[in-house]
Protein backbone atom coordinates (compact mmCIF):
# COMPACT_ATOMS: atom_id res chain seq x y z
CA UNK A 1 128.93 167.29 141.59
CA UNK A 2 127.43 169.80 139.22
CA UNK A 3 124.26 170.74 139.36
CA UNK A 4 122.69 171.55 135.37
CA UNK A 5 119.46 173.14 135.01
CA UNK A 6 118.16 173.12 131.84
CA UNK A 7 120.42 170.00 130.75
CA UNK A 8 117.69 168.59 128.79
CA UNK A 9 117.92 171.72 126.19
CA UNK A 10 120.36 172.32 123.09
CA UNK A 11 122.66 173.88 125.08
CA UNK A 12 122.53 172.82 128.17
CA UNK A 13 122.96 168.42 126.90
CA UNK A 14 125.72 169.49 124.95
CA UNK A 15 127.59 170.85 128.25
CA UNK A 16 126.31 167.47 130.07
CA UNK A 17 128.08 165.12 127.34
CA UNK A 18 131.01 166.69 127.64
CA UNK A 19 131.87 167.52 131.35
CA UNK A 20 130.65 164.13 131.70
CA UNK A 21 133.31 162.90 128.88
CA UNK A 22 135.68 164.83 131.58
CA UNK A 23 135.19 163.05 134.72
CA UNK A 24 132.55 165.33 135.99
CA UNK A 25 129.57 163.78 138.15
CA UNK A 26 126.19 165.98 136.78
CA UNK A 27 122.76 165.72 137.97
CA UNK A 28 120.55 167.43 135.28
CA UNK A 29 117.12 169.61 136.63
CA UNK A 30 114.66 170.21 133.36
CA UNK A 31 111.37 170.59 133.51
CA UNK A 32 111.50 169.12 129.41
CA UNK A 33 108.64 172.04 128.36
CA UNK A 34 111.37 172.35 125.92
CA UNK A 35 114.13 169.73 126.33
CA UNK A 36 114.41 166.32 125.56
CA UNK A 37 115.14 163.45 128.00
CA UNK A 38 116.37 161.22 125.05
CA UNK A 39 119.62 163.78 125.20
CA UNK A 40 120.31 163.41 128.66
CA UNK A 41 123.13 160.41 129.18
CA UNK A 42 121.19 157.65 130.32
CA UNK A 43 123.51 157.26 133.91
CA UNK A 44 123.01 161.19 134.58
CA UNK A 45 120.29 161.42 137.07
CA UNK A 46 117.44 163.35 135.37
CA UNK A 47 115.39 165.30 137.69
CA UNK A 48 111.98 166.42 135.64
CA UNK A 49 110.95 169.46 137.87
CA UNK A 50 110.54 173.71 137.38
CA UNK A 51 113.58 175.42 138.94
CA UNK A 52 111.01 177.92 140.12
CA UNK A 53 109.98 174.68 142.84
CA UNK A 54 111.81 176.10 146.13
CA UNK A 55 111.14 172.61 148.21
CA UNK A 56 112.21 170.90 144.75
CA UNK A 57 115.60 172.81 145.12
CA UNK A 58 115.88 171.70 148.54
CA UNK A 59 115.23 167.95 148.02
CA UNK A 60 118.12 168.48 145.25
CA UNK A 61 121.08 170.57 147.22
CA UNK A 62 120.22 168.30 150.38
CA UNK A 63 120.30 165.18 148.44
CA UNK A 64 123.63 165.39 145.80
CA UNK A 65 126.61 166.91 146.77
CA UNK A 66 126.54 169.73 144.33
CA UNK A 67 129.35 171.81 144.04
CA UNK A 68 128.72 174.53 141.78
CA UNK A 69 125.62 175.10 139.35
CA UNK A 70 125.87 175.43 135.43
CA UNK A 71 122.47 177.46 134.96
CA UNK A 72 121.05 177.28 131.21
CA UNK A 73 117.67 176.40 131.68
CA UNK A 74 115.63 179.67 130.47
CA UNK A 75 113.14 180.41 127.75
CA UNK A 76 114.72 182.09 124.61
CA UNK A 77 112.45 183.04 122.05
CA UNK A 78 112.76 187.07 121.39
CA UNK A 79 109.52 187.61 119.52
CA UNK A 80 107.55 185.45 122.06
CA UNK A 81 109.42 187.06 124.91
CA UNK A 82 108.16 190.56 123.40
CA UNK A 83 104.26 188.95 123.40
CA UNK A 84 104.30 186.85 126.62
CA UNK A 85 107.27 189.46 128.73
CA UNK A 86 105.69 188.25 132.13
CA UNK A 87 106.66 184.56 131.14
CA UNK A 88 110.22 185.39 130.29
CA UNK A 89 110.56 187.50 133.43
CA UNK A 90 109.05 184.91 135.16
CA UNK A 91 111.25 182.12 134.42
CA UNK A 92 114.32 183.42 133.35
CA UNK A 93 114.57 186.15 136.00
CA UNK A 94 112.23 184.95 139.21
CA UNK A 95 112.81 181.64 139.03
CA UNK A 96 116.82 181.94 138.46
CA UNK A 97 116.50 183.97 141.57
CA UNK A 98 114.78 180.85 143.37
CA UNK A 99 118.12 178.88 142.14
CA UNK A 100 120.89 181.15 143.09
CA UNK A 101 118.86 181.77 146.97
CA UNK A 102 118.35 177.68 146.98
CA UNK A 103 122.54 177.77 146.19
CA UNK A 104 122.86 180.54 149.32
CA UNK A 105 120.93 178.51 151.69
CA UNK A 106 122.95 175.46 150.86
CA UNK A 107 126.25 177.00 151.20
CA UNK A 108 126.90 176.30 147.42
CA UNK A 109 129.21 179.05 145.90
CA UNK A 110 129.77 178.48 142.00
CA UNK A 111 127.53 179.84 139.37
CA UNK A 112 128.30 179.63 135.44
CA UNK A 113 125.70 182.08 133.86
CA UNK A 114 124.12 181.24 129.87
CA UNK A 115 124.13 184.88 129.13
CA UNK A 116 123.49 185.99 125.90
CA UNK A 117 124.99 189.29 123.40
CA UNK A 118 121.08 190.10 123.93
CA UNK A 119 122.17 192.12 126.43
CA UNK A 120 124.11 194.44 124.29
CA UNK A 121 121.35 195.03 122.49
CA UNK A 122 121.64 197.39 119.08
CA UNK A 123 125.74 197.54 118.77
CA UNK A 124 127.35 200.54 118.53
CA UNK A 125 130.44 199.35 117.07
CA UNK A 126 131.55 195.45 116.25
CA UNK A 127 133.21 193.25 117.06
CA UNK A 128 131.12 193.52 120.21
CA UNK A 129 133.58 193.49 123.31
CA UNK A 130 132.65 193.18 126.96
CA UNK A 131 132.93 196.88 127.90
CA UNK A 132 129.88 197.47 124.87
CA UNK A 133 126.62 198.79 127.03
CA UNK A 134 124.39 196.79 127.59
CA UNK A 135 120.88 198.27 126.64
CA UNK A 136 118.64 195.00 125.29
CA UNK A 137 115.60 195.75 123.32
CA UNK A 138 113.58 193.08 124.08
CA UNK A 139 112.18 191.86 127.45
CA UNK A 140 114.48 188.03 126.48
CA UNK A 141 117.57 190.11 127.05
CA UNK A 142 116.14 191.80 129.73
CA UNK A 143 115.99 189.09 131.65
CA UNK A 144 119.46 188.14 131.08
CA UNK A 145 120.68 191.06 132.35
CA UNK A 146 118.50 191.33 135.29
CA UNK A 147 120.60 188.12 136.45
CA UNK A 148 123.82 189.42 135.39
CA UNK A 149 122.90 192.39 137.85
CA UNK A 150 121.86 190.09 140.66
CA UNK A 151 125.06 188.09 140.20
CA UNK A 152 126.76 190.94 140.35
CA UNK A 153 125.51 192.28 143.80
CA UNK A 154 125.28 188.53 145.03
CA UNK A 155 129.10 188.04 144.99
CA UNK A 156 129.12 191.59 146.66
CA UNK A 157 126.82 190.36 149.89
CA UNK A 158 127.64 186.75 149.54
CA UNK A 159 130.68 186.20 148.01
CA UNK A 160 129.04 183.73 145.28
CA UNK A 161 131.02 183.57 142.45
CA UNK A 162 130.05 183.41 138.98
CA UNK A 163 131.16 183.57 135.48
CA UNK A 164 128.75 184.90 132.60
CA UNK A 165 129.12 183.67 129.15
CA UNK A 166 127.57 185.85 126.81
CA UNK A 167 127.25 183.87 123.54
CA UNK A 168 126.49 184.98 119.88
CA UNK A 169 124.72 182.64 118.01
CA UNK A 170 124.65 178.55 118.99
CA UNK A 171 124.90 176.36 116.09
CA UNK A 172 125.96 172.89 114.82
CA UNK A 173 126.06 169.41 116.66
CA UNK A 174 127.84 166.66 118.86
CA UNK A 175 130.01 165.80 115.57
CA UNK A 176 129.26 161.83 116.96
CA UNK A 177 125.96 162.42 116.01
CA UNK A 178 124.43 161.23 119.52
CA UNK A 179 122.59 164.95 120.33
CA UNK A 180 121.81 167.88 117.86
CA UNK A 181 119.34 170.93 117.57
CA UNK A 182 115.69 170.15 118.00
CA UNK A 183 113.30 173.18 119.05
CA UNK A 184 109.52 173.70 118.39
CA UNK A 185 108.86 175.79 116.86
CA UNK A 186 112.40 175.90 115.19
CA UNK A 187 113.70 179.59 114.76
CA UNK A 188 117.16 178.87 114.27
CA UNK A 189 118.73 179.72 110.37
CA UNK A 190 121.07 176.47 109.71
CA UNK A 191 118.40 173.73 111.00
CA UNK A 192 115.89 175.65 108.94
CA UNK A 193 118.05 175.71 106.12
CA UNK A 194 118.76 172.13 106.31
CA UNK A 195 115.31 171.03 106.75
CA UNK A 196 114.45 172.30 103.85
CA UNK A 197 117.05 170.62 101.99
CA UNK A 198 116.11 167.13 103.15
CA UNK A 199 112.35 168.46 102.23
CA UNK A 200 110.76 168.93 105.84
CA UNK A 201 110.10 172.39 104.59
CA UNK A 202 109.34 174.04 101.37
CA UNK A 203 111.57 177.40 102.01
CA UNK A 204 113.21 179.60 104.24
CA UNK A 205 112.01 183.10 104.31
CA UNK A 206 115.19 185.77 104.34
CA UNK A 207 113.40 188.17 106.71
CA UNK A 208 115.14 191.39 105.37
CA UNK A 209 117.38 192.00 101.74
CA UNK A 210 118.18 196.10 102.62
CA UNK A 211 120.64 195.81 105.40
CA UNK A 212 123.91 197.84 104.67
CA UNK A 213 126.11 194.65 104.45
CA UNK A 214 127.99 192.95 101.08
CA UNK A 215 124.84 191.46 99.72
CA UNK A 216 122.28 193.19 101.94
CA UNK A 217 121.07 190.11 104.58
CA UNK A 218 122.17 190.31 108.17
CA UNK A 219 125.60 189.38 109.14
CA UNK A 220 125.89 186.98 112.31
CA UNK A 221 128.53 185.24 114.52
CA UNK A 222 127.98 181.05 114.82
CA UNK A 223 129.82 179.43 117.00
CA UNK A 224 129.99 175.32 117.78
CA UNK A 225 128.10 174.01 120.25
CA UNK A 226 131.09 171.72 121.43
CA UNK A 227 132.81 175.24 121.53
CA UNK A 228 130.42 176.55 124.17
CA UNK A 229 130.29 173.44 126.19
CA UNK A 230 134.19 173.96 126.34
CA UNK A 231 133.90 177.48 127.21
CA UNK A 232 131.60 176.37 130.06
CA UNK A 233 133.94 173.98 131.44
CA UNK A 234 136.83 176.50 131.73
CA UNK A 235 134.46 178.97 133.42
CA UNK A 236 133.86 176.37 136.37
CA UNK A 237 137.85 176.13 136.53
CA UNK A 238 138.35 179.34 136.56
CA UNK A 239 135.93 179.65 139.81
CA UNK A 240 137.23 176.33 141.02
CA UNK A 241 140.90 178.06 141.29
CA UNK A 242 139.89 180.75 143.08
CA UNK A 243 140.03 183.48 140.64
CA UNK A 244 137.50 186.39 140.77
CA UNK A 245 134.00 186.52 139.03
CA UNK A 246 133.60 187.61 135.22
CA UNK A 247 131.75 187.94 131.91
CA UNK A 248 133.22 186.89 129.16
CA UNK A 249 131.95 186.82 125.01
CA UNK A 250 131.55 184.05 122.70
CA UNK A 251 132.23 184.05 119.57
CA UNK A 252 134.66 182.98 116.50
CA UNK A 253 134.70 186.86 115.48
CA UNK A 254 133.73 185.95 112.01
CA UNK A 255 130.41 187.46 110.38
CA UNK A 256 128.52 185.32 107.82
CA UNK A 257 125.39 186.69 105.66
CA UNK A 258 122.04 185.20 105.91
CA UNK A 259 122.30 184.23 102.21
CA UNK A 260 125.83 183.03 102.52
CA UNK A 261 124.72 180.88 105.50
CA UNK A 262 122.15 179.17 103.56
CA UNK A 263 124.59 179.14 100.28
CA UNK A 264 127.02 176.66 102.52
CA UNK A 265 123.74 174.57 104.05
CA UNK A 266 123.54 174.04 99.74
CA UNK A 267 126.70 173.05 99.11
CA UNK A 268 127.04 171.11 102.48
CA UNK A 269 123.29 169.23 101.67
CA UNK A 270 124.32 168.95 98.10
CA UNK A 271 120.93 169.84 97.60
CA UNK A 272 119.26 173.74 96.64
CA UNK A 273 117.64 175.52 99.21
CA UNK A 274 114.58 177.48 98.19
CA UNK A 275 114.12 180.95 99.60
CA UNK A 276 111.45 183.58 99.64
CA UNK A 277 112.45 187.40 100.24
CA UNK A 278 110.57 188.78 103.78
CA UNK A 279 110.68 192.47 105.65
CA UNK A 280 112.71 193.04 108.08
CA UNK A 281 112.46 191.57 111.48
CA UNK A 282 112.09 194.32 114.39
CA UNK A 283 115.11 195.12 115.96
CA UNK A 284 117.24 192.82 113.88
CA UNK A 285 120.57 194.99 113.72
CA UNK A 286 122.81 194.28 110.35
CA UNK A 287 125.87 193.26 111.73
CA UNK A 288 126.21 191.16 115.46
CA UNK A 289 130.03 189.93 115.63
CA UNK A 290 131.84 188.96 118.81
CA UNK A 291 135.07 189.92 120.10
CA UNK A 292 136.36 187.03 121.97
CA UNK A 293 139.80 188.26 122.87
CA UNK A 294 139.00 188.44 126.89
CA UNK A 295 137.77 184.90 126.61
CA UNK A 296 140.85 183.42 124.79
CA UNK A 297 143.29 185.47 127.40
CA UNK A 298 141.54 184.70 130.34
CA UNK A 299 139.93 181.51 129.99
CA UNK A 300 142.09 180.11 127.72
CA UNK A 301 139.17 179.23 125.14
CA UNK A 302 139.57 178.89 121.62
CA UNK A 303 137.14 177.95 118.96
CA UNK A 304 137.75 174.49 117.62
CA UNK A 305 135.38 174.63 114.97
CA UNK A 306 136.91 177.57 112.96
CA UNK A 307 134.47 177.48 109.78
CA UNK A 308 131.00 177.61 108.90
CA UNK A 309 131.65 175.04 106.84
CA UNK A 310 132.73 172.31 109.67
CA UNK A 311 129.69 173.86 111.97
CA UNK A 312 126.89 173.35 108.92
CA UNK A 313 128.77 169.60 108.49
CA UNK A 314 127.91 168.38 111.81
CA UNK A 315 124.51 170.14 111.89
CA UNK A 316 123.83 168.21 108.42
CA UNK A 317 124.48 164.76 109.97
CA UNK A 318 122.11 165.57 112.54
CA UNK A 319 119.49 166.60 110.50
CA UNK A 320 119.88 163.50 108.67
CA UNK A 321 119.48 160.96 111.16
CA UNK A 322 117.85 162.96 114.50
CA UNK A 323 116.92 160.81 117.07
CA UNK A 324 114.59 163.06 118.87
């Protein structure tokens, strides 16, 4: 049995639908401050509790047989995480801790990491590869890395074995329609995009027209949800066959502009997008674009969803009908 914290989120229900799809048994821990128990499978136990809860963690290991932990649950918001740092230490660091010493106590080796390219922080060169430093700017990848480094001296000491997926930006939906992307406050560029075409909002603001790219907005990486969950499902095999711990990137190592982003959300939504022109963001570097290569050799992963257009589709039929 796997054990998903976080499972309630984006991410994190995505993964559930699909190992579950796959024959996997999942028990889901999410404390729903921001997930969603209406995307949780209604015969996957749901346990509503803070990771940070040590007795909690024991009640869980000693009750299901877990097996290996799929960790997403963390709070991901950079500009709050540069306002609030203790929270985002707090949770995403301390309280990971609590979950990988709950794992060592219960003789439970297998740990697949939500790792972010935060923790590259301004590139020096793209396609970002796996041997870029890591040197985040912002206390959000901080706290990534700060578990990467534990991990790291964990399987050391302990000989707990993990895999860290360090993914570029999340995007789209279950192309069934059943889950999709629903944050509050929404910071994400496609959902934003999209909600203004169905009218939820009057515009998107382009934070930043100056940046040394084509048509001068920033150039990002989106990759598939369904793509992730896959890429999370091959990281437990990999640790399930024995093979050594690793990090890997995530990506479909093509760049798309801000304005050519929201120019496909148009054409997608068949509807114009209004946009208003905005100063940069701090720290927002002009170009973040994954190398994936390691990924595809080692983990045999490949991007399904090779085009912004199929990831805006399924994000459109989300938006359109969202159930939560």
């Amino acid at each position: 049995m796997i054990l998903v914290t976080g499972g309630a989120g984006y991410i994190g229900s995505h993964y559930v639908l699909y190992a579950m799809e796959r024959g996997e048994q999942i028990v889901v821990l999410d404390n729903l401050v921001y997930g969603h128990k209406e995307a949780v499978p209604k015969n996957v136990p749901l346990v509503i509790g803070d990771m940070a809860d040590i007795a909690l963690l024991d009640h869980l290991f000693q009750t299901y047989p877990i097996e290996a932990v799929v960790h997403f649950a963390a709070y991901a918001y950079v500009g709050e995480s540069v306002l609030q740092p203790a929270k985002y230490y707090q949770n995403n660091a301390l309280a990971t801790f609590q979950v990988l010493e709950a794992m060592r106590r219960h003789g439970v080796r297998y740990f697949v990491f939500s790792s972010t390219c935060a923790t590259y922080g301004l590139p020096q060169y793209v396609p970002i590869d796996e041997n870029h430093p890591q040197n985040p700017i912002n206390p959000y990848g901080e706290s990534k890395l700060f578990v990467e480094r534990v991990l790291h001296s964990y399987d050391r000491a302990y000989n707990m074995r993990f895999v860290s997926l360090r993914y570029f930006n999340a995007a789209g939906a279950d192309p069934q329609g059943r889950i999709g992307e629903s944050h509050d406050p929404e910071t994400h560029l496609i959902p934003l995009a999209l909600q203004v075409a169905l009218g939820k909002r009057e515009h998107i603001t382009v934070y930043g027209t100056d940046y040394d790219t084509p048509d001068g907005t920033c150039i990002r990486d989106y990759i598939h949800i369904l793509d992730l969950a896959q890429a999370h499902a091959l990281a437990l095999e990999r640790l399930r066959r024995g093979l050594p711990s690793a990090c890997y990137n995530l990506g479909t190592e093509q760049g798309y502009s801000v304005r050519e982003v929201i120019r496909t959300c148009e054409t997608i939504s068949g509807r114009p997008i209004k946009t208003l022109d905005g100063p940069r963001r701090a720290g927002d570097p002009p170009r973040l674009i994954a190398s994936s290569t390691k990924a595809k050799q080692e983990l045999g992963w490949h991007p399904q969803f090779q085009t912004l257009e199929e990831i805006v589709q399924t994000a459109w039929n989300w938006e359109q009908a969202r159930r939560y």
